[in-house]
Every structure is written in structure tokens, then in C-alpha cells.
PDB file of N, CA and C in Angstrom:
ATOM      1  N   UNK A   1      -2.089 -13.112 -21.187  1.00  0.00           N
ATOM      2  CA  UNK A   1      -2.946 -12.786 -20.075  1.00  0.00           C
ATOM      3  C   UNK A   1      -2.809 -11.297 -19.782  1.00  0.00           C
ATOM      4  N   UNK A   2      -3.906 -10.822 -19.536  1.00  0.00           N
ATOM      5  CA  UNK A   2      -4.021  -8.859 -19.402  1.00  0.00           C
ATOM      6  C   UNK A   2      -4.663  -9.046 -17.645  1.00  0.00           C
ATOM      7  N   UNK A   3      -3.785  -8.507 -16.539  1.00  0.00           N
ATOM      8  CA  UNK A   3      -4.350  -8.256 -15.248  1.00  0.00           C
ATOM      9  C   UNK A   3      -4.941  -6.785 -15.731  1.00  0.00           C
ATOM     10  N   UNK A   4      -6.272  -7.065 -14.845  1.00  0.00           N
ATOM     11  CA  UNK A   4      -6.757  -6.009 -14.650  1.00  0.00           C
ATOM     12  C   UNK A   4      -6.377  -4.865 -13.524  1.00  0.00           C
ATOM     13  N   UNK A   5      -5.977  -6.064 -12.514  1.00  0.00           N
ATOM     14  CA  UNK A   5      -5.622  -5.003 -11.267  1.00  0.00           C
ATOM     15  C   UNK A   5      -4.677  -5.926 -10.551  1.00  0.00           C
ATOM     16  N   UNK A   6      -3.700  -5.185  -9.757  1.00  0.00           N
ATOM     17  CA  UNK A   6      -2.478  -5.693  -9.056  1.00  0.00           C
ATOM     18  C   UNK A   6      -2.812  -5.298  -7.379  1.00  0.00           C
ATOM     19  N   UNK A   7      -3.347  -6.138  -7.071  1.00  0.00           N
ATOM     20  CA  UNK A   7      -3.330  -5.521  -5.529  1.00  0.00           C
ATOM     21  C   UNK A   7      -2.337  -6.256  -4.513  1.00  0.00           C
ATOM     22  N   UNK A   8      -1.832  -5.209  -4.004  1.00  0.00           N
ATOM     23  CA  UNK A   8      -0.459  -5.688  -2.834  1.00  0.00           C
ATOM     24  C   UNK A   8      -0.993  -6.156  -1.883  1.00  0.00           C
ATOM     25  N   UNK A   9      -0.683  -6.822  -0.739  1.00  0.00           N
ATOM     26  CA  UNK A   9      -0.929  -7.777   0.251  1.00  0.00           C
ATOM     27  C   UNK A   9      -0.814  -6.469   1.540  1.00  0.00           C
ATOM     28  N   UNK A  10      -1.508  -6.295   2.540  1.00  0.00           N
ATOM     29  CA  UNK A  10      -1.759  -5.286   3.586  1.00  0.00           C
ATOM     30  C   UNK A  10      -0.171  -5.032   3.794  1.00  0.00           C
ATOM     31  N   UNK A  11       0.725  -6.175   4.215  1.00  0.00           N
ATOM     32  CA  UNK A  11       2.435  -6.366   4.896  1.00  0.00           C
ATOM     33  C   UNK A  11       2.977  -4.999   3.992  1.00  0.00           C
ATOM     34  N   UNK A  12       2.209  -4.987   2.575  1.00  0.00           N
ATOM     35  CA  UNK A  12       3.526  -3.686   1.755  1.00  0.00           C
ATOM     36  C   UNK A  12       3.439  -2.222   2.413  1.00  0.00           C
ATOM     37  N   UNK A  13       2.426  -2.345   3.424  1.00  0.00           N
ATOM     38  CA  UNK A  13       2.705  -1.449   4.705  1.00  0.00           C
ATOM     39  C   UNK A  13       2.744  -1.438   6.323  1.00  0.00           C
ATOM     40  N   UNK A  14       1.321  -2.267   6.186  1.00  0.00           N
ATOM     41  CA  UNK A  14       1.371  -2.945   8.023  1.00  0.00           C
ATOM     42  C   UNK A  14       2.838  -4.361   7.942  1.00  0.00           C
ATOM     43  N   UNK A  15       2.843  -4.691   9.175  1.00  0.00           N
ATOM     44  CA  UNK A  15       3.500  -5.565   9.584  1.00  0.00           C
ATOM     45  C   UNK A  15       3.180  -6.546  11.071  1.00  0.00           C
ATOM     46  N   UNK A  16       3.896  -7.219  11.184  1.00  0.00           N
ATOM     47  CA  UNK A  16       2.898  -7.714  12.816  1.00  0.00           C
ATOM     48  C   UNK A  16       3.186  -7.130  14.007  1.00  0.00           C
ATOM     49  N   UNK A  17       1.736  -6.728  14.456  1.00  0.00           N
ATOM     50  CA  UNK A  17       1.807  -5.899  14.917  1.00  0.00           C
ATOM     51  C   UNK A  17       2.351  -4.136  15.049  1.00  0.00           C
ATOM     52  N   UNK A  18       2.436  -4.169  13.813  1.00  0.00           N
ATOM     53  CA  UNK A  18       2.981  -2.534  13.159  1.00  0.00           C
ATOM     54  C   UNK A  18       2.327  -2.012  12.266  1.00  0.00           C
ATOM     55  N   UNK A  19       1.275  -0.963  12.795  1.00  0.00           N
ATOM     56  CA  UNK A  19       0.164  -0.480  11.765  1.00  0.00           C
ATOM     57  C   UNK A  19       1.011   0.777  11.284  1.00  0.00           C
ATOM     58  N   UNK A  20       1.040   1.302  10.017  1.00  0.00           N
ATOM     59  CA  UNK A  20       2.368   2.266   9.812  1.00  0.00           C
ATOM     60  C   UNK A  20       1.190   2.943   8.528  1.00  0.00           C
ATOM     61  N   UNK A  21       1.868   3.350   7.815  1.00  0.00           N
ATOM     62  CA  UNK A  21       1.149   4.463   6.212  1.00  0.00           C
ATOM     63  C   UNK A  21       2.540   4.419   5.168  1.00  0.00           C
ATOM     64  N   UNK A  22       2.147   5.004   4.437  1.00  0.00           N
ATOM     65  CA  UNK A  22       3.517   5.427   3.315  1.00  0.00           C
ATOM     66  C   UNK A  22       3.926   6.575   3.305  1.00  0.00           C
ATOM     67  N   UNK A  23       3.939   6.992   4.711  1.00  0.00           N
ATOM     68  CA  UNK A  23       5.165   8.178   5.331  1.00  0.00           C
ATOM     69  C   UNK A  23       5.651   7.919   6.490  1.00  0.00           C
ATOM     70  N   UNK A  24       5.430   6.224   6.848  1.00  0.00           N
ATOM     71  CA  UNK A  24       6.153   5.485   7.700  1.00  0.00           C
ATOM     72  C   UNK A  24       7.510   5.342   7.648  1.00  0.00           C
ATOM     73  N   UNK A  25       8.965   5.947   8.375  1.00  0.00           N
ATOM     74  CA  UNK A  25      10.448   5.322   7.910  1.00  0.00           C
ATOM     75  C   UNK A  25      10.534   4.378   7.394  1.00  0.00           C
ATOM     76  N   UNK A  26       9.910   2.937   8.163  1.00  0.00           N
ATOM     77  CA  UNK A  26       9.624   1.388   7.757  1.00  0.00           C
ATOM     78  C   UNK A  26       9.709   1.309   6.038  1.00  0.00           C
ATOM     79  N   UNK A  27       8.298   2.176   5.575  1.00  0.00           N
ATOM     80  CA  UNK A  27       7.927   2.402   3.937  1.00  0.00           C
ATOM     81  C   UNK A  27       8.990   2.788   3.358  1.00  0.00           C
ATOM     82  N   UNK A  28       9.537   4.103   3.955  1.00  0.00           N
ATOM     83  CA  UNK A  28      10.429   4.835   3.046  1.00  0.00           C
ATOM     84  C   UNK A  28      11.641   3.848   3.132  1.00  0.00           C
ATOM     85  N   UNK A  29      12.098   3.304   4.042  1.00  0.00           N
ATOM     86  CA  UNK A  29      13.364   2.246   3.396  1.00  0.00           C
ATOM     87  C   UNK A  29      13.107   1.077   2.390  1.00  0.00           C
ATOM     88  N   UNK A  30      11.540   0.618   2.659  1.00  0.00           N
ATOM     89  CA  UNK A  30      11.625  -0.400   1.526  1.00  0.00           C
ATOM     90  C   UNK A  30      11.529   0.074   0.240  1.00  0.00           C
ATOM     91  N   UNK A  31      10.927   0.969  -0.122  1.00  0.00           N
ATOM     92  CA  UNK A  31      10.290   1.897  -1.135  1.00  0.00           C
ATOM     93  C   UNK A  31      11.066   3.282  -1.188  1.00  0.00           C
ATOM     94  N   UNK A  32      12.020   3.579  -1.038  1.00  0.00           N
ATOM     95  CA  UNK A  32      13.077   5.056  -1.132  1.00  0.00           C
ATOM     96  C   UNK A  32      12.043   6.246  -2.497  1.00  0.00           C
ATOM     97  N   UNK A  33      11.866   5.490  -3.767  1.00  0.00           N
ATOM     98  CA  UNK A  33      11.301   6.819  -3.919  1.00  0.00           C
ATOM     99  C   UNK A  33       9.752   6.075  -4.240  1.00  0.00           C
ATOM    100  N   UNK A  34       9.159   5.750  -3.696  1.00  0.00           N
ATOM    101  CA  UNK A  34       8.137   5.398  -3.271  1.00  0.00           C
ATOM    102  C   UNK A  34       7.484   4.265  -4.370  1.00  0.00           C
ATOM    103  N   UNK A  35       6.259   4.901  -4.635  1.00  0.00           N
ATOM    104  CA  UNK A  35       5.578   3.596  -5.793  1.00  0.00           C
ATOM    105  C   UNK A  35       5.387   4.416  -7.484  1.00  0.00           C
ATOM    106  N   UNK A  36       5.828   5.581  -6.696  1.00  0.00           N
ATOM    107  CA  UNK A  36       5.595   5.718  -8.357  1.00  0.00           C
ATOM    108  C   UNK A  36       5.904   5.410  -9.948  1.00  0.00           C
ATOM    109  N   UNK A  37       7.259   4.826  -9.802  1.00  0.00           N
ATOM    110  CA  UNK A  37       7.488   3.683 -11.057  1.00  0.00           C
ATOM    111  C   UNK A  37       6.483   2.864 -11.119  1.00  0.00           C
ATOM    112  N   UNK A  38       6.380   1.753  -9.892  1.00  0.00           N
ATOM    113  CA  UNK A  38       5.165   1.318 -10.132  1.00  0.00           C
ATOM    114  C   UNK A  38       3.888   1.232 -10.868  1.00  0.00           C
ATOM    115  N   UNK A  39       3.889   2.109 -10.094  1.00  0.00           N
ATOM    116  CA  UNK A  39       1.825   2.900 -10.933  1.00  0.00           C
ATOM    117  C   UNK A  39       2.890   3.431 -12.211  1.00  0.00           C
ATOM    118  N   UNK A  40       3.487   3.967 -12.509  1.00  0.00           N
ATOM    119  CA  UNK A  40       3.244   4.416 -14.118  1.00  0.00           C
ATOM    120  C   UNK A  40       3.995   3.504 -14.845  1.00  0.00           C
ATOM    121  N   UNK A  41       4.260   2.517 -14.580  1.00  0.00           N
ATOM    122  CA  UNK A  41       4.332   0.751 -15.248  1.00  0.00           C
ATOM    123  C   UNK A  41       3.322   0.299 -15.549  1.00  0.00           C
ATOM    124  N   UNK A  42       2.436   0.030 -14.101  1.00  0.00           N
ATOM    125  CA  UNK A  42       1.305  -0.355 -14.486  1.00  0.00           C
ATOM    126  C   UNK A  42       0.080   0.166 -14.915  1.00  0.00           C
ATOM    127  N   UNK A  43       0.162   1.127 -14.987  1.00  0.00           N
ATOM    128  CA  UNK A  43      -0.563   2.370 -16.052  1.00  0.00           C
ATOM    129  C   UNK A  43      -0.262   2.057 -17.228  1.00  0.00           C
ATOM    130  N   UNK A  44       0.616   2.140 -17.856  1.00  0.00           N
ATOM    131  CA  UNK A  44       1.689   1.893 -18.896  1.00  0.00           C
ATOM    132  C   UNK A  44       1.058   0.404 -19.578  1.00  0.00           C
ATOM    133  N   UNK A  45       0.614  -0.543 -19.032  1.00  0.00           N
ATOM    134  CA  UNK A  45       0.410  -1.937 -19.228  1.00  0.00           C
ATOM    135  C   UNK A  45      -1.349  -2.024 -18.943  1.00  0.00           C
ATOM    136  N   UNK A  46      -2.331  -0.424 -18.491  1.00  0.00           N
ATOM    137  CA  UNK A  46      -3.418  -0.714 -18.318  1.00  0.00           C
ATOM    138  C   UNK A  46      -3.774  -1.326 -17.510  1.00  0.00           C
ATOM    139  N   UNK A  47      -3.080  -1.324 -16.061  1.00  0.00           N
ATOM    140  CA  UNK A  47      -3.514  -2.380 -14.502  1.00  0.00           C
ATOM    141  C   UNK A  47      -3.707  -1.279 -13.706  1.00  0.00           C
ATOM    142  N   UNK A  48      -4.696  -1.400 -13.397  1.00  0.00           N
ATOM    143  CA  UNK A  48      -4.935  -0.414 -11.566  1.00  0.00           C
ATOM    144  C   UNK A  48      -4.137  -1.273 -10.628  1.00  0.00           C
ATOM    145  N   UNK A  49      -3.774  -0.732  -9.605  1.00  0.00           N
ATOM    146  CA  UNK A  49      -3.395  -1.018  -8.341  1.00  0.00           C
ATOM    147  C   UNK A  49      -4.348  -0.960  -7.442  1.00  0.00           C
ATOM    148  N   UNK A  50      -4.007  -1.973  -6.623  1.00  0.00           N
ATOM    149  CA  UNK A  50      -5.027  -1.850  -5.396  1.00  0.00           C
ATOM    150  C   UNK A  50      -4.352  -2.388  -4.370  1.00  0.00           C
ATOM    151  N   UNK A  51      -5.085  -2.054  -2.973  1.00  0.00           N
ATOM    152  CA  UNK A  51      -4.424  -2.889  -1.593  1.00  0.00           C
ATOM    153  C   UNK A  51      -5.576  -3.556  -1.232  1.00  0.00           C
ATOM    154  N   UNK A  52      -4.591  -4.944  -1.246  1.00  0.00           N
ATOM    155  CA  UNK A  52      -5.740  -5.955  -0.040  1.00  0.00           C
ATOM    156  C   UNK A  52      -5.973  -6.080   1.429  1.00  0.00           C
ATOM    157  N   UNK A  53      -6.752  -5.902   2.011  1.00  0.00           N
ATOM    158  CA  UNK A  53      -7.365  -5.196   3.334  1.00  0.00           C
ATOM    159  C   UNK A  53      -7.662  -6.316   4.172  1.00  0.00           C
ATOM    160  N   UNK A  54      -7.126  -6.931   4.864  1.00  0.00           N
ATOM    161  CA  UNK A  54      -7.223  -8.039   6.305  1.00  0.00           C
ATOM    162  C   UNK A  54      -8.589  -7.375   6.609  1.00  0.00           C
ATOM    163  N   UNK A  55      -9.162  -8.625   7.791  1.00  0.00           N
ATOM    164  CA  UNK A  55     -10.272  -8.584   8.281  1.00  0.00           C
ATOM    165  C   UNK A  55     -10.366  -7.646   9.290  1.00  0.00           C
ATOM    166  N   UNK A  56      -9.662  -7.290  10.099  1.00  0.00           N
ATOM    167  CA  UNK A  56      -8.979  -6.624  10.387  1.00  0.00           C
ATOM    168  C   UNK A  56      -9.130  -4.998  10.340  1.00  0.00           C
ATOM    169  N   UNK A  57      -8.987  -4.618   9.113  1.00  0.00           N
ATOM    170  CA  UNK A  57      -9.187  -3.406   8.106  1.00  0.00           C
ATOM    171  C   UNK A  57      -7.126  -3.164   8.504  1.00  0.00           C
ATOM    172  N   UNK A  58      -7.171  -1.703   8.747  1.00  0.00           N
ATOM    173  CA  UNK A  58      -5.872  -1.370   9.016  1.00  0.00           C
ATOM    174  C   UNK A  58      -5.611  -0.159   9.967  1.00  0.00           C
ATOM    175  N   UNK A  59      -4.538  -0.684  10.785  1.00  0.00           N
ATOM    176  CA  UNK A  59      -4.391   0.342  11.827  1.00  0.00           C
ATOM    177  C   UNK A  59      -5.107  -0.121  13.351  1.00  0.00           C
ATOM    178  N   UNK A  60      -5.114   0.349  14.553  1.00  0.00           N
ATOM    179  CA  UNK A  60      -5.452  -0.451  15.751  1.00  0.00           C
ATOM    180  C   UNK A  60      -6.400   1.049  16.266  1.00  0.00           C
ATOM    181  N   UNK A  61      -6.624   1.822  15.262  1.00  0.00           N
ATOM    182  CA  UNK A  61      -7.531   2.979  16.212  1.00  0.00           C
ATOM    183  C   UNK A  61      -8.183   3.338  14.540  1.00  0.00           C
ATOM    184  N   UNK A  62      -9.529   4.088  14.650  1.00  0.00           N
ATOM    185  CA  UNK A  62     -10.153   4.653  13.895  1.00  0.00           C
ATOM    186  C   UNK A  62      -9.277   5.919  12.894  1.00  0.00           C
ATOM    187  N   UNK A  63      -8.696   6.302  14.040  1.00  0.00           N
ATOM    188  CA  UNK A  63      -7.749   7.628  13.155  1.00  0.00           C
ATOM    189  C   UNK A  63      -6.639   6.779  12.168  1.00  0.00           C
ATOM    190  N   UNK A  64      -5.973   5.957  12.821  1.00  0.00           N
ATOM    191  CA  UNK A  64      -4.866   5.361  11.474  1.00  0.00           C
ATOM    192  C   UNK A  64      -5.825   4.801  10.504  1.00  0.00           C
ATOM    193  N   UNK A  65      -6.478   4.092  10.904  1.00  0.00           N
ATOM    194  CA  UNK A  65      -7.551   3.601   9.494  1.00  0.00           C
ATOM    195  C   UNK A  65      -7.601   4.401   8.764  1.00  0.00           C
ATOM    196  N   UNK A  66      -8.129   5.745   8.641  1.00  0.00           N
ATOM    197  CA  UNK A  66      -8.680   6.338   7.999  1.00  0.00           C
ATOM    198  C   UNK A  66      -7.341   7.291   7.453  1.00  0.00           C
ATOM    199  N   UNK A  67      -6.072   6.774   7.927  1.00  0.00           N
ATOM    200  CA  UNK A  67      -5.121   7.585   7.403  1.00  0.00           C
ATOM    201  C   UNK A  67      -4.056   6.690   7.089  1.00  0.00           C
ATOM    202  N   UNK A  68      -4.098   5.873   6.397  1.00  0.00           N
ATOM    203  CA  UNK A  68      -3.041   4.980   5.752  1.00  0.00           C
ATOM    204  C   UNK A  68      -2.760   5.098   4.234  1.00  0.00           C
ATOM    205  N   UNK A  69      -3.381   5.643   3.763  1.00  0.00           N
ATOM    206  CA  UNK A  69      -2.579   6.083   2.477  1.00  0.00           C
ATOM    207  C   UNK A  69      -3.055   7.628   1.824  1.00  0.00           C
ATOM    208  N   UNK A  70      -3.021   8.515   3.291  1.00  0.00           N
ATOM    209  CA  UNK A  70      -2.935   9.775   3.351  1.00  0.00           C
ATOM    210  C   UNK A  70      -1.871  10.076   2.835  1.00  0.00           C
ATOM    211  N   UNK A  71      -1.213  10.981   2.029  1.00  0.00           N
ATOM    212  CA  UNK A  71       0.022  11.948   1.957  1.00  0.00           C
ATOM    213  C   UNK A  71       0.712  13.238   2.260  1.00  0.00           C
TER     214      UNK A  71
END
């Protein structure tokens, strides 16, 4: 079986009630040097990454939305 794409579940950054990004402390302890093994694994194996997005979207104001996987 060949995935085309790996998409993480919203939680691998929000939480309940905790709209955060990946320059959140929260992130940086689960993730210390972030995702980039990751992606060049799954690069490596030909899978995009993606995030799956609640109904919701992400964040509780227009500005975090639009800045959650800012760097």
C-alpha cells in the first residue's frame, strides 16, 4: 500500500479548548525539534502531509486562524 498523504488530526496542535500554532511551548515540548524528520521521511517515501481541520476551522478569533502554521 503507497499513502498518498498523511494528515494529522487538528489535537497535533489545538487541544480542548487550547487554540495554540507550532511556536506554541505546548508544540515545542511534544515536538522539541519540530516535524522536520517527519516531512523528510515522508518525502523520502513520496507522502505529503497534511492537517485535518474541525468544523470549527482553528483558533477562536480570525487572527489565530490565519496564523497557525505561520513561522
Amino acid at each position: 500500500m503507497q499513502l498518498d498523504i498523511y494528515a494529522f488530526d487538528a489535537g497535533l496542535i489545538d487541544g480542548k479548548n487550547i487554540y495554540e500554532s507550532i511556536n506554541s511551548q505546548r508544540f515545542k515540548n511534544k515536538f522539541p525539534k519540530g516535524l522536520e524528520s517527519t516531512y523528510l521521511k515522508a518525502k523520502q517515501n513520496g507522502v505529503r502531509l497534511g492537517l485535518w481541520g474541525g468544523p470549527d476551522g482553528f483558533g477562536d478569533t480570525l487572527e489565530s486562524a490565519g496564523n497557525i502554521l505561520q513561522t
